[in-house]
Protein backbone atom coordinates (compact mmCIF):
# COMPACT_ATOMS: atom_id res chain seq x y z
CA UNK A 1 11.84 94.81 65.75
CA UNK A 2 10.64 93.42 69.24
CA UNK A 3 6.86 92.50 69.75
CA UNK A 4 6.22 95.75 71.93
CA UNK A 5 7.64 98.45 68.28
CA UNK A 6 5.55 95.88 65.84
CA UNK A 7 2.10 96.58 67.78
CA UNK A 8 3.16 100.30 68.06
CA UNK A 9 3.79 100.79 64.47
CA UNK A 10 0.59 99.15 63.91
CA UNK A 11 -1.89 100.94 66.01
CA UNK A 12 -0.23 104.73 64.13
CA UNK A 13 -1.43 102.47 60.83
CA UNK A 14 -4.28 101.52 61.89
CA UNK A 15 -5.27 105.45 63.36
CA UNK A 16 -4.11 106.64 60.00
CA UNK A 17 -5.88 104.51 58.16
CA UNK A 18 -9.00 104.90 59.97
CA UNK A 19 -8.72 108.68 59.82
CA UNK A 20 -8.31 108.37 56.05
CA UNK A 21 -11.23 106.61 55.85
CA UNK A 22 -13.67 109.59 57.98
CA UNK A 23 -12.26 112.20 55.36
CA UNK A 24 -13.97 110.36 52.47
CA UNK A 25 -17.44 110.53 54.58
CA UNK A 26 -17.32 114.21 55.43
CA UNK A 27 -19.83 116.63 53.91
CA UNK A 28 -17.75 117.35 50.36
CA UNK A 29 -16.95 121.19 50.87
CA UNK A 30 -14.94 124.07 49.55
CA UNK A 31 -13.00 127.24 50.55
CA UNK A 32 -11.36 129.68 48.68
CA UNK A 33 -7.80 129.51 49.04
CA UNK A 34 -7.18 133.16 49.88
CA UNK A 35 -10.39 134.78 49.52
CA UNK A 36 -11.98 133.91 53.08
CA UNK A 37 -15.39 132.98 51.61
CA UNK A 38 -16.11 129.21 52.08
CA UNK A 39 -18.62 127.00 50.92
CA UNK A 40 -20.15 124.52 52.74
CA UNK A 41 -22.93 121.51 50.51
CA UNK A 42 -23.19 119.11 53.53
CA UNK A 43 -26.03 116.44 53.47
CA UNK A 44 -28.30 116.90 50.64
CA UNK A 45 -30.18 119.82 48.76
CA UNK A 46 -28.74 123.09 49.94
CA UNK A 47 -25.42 124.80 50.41
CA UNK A 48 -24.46 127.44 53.11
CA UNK A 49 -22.00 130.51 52.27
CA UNK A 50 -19.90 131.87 55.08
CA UNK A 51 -17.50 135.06 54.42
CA UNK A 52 -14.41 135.67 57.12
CA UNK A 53 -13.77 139.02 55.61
CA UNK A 54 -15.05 141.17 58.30
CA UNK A 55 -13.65 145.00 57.17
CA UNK A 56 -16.07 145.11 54.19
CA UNK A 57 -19.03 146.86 54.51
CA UNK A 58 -21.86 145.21 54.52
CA UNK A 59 -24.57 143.18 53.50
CA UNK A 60 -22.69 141.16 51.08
CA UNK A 61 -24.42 140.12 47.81
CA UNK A 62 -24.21 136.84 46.67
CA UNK A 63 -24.18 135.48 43.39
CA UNK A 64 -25.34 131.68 42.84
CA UNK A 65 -24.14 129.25 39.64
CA UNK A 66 -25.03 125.57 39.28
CA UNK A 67 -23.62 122.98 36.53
CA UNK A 68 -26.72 120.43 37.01
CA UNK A 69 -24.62 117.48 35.39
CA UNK A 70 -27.47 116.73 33.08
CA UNK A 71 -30.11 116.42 36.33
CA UNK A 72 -33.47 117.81 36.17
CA UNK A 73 -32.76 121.08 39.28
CA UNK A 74 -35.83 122.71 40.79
CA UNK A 75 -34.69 125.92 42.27
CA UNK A 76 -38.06 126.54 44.77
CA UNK A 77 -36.42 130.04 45.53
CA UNK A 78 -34.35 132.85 44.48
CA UNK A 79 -30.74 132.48 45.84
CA UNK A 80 -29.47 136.06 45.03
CA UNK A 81 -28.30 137.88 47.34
CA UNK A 82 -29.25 134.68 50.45
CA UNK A 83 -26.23 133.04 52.36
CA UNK A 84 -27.82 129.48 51.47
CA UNK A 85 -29.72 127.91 48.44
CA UNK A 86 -32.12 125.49 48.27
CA UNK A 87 -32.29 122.73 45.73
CA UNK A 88 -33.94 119.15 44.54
CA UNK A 89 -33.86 116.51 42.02
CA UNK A 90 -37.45 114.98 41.32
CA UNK A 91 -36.73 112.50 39.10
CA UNK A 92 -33.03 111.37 39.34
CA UNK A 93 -30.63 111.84 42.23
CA UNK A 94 -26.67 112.35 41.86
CA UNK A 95 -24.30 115.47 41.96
CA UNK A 96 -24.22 119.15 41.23
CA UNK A 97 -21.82 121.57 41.20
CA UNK A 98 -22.68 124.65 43.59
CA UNK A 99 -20.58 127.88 43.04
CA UNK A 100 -20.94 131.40 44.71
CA UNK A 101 -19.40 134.66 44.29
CA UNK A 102 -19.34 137.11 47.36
CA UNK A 103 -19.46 140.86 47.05
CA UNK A 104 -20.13 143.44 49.59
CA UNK A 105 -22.42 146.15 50.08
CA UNK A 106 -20.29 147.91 47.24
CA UNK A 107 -20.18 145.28 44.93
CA UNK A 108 -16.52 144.94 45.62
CA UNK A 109 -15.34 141.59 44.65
CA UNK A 110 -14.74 139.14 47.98
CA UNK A 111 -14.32 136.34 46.64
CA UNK A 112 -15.62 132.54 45.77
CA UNK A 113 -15.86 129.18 46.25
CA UNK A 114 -17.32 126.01 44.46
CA UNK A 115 -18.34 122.68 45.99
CA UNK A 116 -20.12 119.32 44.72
CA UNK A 117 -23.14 118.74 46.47
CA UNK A 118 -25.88 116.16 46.71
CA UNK A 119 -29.16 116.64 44.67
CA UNK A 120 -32.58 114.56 45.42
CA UNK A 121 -36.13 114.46 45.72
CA UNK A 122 -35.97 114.45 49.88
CA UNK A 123 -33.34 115.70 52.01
CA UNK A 124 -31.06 112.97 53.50
């Protein structure tokens, strides 16, 4: 291999490497796989709820479900039927599990999405 195909071949490593790298800093999310409702737990304390499925009739319901992982979760709100949910961890920091289940204005199924997010006592 001349000098020239060495550096090449090292600079796609080094670009695939780095982009490698950015994936395991990006806001952990989730989206259904066919369902077209996504849900998105970026920085800390709240997750977002987007829906793609445009030919349902609408406003669509949401339905929230946490798995606190043993931490102490203070809900300040009701999350029904909202396209985000607010959260925080007084005492101990770590991760949640966020799920939400999408309906529309008939109560016909969507679909639904889960996603780890970040739970603390002050929003990063």
């Amino acid at each position: 291999m001349e000098e020239g195909e060495v550096r090449k071949l090292f600079s796609v490593f080094a670009v695939g490497a780095f982009l490698m790298a950015s994936l395991a800093i990006v806001p952990t999310s989730a989206r259904a796989q066919t369902s077209g409702v996504s849900l998105l737990c970026g920085g800390s304390d709240i997750c977002e709820v987007s829906v793609a499925n445009t030919t349902s009739p609408q406003p669509f319901h949401y339905a929230w479900s946490f798995n606190s992982n043993g931490l102490n979760v203070i809900y300040p709100a009701n999350c029904t039927d909202k396209d985000s949910c607010m959260f925080y961890c007084p005492s101990k920091q770590g991760r949640i599990q966020a799920s939400v289940t999408a309906t529309d204005a008939n109560y016909q199924f969507i679909g639904s999405a889960s996603s780890m997010a970040m739970c603390t006592a002050q929003p990063l």
